[in-house]
C-alpha atoms as a PDB file:
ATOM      1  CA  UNK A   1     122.071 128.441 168.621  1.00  0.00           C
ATOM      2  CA  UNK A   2     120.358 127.075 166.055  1.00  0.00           C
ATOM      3  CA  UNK A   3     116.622 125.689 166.512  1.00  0.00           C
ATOM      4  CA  UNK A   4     115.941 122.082 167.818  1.00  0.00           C
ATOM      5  CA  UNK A   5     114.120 119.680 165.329  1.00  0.00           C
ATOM      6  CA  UNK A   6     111.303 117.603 165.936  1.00  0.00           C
ATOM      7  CA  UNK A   7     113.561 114.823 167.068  1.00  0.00           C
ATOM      8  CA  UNK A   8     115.937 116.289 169.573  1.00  0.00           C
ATOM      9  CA  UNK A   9     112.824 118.086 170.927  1.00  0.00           C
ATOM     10  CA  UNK A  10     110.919 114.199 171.075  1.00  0.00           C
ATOM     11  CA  UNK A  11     113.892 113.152 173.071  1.00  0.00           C
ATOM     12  CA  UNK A  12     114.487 116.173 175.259  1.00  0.00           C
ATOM     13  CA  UNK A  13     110.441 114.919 176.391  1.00  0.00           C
ATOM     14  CA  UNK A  14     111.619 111.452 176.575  1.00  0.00           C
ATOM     15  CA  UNK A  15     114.210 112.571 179.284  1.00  0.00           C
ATOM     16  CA  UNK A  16     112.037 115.684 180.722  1.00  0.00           C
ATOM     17  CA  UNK A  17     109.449 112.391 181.658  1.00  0.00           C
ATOM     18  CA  UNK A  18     112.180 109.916 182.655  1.00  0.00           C
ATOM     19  CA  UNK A  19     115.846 111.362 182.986  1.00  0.00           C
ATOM     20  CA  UNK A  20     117.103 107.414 183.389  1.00  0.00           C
ATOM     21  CA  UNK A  21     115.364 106.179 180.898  1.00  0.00           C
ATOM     22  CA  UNK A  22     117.384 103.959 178.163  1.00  0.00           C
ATOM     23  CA  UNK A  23     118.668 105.250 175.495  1.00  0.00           C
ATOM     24  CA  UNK A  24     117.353 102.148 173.073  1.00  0.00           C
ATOM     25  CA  UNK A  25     114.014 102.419 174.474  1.00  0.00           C
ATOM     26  CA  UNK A  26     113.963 106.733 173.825  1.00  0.00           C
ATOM     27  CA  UNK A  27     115.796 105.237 170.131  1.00  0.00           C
ATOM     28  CA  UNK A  28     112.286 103.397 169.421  1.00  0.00           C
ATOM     29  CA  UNK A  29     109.957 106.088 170.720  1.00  0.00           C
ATOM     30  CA  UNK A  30     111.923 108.943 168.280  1.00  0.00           C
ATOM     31  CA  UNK A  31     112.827 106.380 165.290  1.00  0.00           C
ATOM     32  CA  UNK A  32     116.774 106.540 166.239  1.00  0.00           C
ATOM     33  CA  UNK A  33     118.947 103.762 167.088  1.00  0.00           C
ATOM     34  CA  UNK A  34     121.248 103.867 170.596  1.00  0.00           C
ATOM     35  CA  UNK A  35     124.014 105.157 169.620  1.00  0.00           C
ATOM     36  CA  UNK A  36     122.478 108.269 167.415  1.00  0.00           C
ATOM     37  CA  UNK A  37     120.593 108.618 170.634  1.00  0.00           C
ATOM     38  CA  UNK A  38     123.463 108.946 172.843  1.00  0.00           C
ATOM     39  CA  UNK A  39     125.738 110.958 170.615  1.00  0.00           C
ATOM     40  CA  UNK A  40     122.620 114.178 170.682  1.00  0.00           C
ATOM     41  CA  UNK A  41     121.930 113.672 174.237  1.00  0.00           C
ATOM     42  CA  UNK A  42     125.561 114.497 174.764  1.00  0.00           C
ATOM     43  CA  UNK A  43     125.434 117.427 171.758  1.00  0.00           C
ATOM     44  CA  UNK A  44     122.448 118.771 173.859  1.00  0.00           C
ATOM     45  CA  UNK A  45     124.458 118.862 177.135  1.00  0.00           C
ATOM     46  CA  UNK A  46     127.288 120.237 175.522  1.00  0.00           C
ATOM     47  CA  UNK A  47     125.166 122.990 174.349  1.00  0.00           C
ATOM     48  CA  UNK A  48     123.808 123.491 177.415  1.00  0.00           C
ATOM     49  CA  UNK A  49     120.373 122.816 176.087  1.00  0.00           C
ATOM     50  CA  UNK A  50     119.969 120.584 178.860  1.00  0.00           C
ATOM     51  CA  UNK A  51     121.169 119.202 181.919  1.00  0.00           C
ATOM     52  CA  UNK A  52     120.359 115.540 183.387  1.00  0.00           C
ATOM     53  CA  UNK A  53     120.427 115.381 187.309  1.00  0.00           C
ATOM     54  CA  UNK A  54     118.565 114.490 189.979  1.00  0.00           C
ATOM     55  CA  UNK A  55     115.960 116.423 191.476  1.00  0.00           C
ATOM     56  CA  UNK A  56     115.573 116.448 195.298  1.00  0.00           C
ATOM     57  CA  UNK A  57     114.306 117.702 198.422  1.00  0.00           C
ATOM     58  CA  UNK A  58     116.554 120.131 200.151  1.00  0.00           C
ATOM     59  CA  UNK A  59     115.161 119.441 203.054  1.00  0.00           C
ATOM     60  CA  UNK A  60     115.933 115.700 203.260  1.00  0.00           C
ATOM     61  CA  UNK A  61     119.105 116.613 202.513  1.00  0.00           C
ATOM     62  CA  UNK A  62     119.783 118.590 205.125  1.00  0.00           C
ATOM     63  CA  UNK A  63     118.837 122.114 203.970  1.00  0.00           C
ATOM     64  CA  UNK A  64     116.888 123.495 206.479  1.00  0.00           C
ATOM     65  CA  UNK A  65     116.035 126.594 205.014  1.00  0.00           C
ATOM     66  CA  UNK A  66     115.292 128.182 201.285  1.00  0.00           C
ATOM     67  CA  UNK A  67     114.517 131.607 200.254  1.00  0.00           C
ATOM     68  CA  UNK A  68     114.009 133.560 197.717  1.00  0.00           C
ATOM     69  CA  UNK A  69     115.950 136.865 197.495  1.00  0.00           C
ATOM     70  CA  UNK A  70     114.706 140.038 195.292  1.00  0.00           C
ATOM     71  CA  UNK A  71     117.496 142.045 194.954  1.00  0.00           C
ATOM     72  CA  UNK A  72     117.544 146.077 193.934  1.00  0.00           C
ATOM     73  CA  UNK A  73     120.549 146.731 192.004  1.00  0.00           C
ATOM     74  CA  UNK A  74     122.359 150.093 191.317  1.00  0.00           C
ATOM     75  CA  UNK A  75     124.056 149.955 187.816  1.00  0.00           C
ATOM     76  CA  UNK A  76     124.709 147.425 185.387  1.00  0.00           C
ATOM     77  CA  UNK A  77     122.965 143.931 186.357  1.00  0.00           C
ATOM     78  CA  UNK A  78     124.944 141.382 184.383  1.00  0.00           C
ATOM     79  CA  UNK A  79     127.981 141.960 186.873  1.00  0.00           C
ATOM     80  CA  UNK A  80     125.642 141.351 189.642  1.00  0.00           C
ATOM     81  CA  UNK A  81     124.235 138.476 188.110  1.00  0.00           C
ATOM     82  CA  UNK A  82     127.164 137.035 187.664  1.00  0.00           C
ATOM     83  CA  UNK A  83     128.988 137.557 191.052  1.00  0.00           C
ATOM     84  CA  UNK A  84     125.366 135.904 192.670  1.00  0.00           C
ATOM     85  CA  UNK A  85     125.791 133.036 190.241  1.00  0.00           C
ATOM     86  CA  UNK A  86     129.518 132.277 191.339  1.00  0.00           C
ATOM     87  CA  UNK A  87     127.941 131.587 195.329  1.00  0.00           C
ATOM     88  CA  UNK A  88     127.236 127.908 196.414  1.00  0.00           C
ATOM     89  CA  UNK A  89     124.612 128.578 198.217  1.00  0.00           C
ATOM     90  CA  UNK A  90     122.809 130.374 195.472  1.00  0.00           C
ATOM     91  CA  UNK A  91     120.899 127.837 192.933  1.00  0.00           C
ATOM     92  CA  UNK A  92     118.898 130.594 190.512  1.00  0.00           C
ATOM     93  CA  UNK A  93     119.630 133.773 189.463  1.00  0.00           C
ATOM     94  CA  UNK A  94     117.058 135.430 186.804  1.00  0.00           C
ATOM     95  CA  UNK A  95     117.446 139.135 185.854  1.00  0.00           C
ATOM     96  CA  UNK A  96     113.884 140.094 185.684  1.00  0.00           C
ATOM     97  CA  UNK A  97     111.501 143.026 185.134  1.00  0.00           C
ATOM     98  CA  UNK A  98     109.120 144.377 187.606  1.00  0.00           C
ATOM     99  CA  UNK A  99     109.810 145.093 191.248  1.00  0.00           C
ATOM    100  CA  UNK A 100     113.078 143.537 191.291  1.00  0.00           C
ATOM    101  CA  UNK A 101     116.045 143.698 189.668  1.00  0.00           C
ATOM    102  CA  UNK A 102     117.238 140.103 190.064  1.00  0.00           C
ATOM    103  CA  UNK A 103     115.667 136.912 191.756  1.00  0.00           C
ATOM    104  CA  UNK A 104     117.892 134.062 193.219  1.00  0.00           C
ATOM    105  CA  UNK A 105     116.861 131.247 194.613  1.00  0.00           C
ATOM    106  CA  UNK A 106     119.062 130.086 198.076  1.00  0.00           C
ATOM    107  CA  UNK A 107     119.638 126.588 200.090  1.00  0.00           C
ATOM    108  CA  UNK A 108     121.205 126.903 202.910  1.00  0.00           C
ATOM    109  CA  UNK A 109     121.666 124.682 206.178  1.00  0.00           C
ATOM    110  CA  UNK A 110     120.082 126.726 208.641  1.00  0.00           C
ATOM    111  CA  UNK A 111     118.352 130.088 209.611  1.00  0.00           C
ATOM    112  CA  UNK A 112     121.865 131.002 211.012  1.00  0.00           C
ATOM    113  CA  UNK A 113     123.195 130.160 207.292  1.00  0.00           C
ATOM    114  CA  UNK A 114     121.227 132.040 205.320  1.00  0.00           C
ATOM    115  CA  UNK A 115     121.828 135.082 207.689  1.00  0.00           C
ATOM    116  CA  UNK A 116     125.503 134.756 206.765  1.00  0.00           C
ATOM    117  CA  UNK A 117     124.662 134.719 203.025  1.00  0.00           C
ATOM    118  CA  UNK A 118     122.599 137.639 202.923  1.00  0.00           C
ATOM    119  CA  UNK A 119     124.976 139.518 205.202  1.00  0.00           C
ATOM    120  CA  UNK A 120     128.370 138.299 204.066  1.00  0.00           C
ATOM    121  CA  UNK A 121     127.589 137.425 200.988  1.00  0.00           C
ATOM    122  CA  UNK A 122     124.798 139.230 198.898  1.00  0.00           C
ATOM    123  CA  UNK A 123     124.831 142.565 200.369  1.00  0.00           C
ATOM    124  CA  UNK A 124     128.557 142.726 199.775  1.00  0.00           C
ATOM    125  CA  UNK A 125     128.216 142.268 196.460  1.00  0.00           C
ATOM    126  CA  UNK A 126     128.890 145.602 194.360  1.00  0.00           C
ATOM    127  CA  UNK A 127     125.941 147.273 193.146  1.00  0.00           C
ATOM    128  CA  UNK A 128     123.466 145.525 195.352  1.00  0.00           C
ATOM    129  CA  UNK A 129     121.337 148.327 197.065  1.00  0.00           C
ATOM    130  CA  UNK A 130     118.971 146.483 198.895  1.00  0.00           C
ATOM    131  CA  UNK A 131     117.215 143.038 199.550  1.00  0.00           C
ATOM    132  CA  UNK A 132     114.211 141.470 199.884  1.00  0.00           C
ATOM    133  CA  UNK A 133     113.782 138.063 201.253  1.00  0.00           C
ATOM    134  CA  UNK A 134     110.848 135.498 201.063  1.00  0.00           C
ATOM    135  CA  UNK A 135     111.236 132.068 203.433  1.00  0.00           C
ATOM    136  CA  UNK A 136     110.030 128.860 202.301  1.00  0.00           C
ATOM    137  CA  UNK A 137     107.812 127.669 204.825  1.00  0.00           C
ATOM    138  CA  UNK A 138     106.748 124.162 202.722  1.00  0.00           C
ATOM    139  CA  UNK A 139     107.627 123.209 199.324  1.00  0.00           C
ATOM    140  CA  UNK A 140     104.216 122.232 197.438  1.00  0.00           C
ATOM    141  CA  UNK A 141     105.237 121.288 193.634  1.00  0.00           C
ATOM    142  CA  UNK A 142     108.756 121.491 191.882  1.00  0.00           C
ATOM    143  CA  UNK A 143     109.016 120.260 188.436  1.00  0.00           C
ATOM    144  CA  UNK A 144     110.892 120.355 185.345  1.00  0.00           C
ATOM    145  CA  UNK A 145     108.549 118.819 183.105  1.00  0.00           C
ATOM    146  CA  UNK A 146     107.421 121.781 180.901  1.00  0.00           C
ATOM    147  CA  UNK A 147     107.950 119.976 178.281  1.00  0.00           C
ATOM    148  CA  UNK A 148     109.068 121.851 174.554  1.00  0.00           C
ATOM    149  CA  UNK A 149     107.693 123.986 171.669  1.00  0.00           C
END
């Protein structure tokens, strides 16, 4: 993929700050009118640059319970990765180095729920030798706004 330019980057910041804000108003911040505005948003979510949604709280929602999960993995962890990523309940998956081979990230409806994705789910997933899971007990900051380089 080739790299972002100065103005794609100015509006990615434009959206990171306010994801509804207008495109004519992000056009005279970044020196673009509307409609060149609109057409690289949409080459930016087509390239999976970005994504524009709404952020919420599970909780209010109805999600009772998050975790994360640190998952040991015997053999090749794309596969993995990929099987974890295909699961509903399952809103991250990083392959990482350190103590674990993969991280996900779960939201699930209830204590009871996130029993039956770890057992039924995660565990049965080839290569997955063991687990390690960490309950949310309060949510303190979640943001997106890390702005660009």
């Amino acid at each position: 993929m080739p790299a972002l330019d100065d103005v794609s980057k100015a509006i990615i910041e434009q959206l990171q700050q306010d994801g509804r804000r207008p495109y004519a108003r992000i056009g005279e911040a970044v020196g673009l009118s509307e409609a060149a505005v609109r057409q690289r948003v949409q080459r930016l979510i087509d390239s999976g640059v970005m994504q524009i949604v709404a952020v919420t709280d599970p909780m209010e929602l109805g999600f009772a319970r998050q975790a994360m999960i640190g998952l040991h993995v015997d053999g090749p962890l794309e596969p993995v990765a990929d099987a974890l990523a295909e699961m509903p309940e399952i809103e991250y998956v990083v392959i990482t180095a350190g103590g674990f081979d993969i991280l996900v990230e779960a939201v699930c409806e209830s204590d009871q729920h996130l029993l039956e994705v770890l057992s039924e789910k995660i565990r049965t997933v080839p290569g997955v030798r063991s687990t390690e899971t960490f309950v949310y007990l309060k949510l303190r900051k979640q943001t997106y706004s890390w702005g660009v380089r």
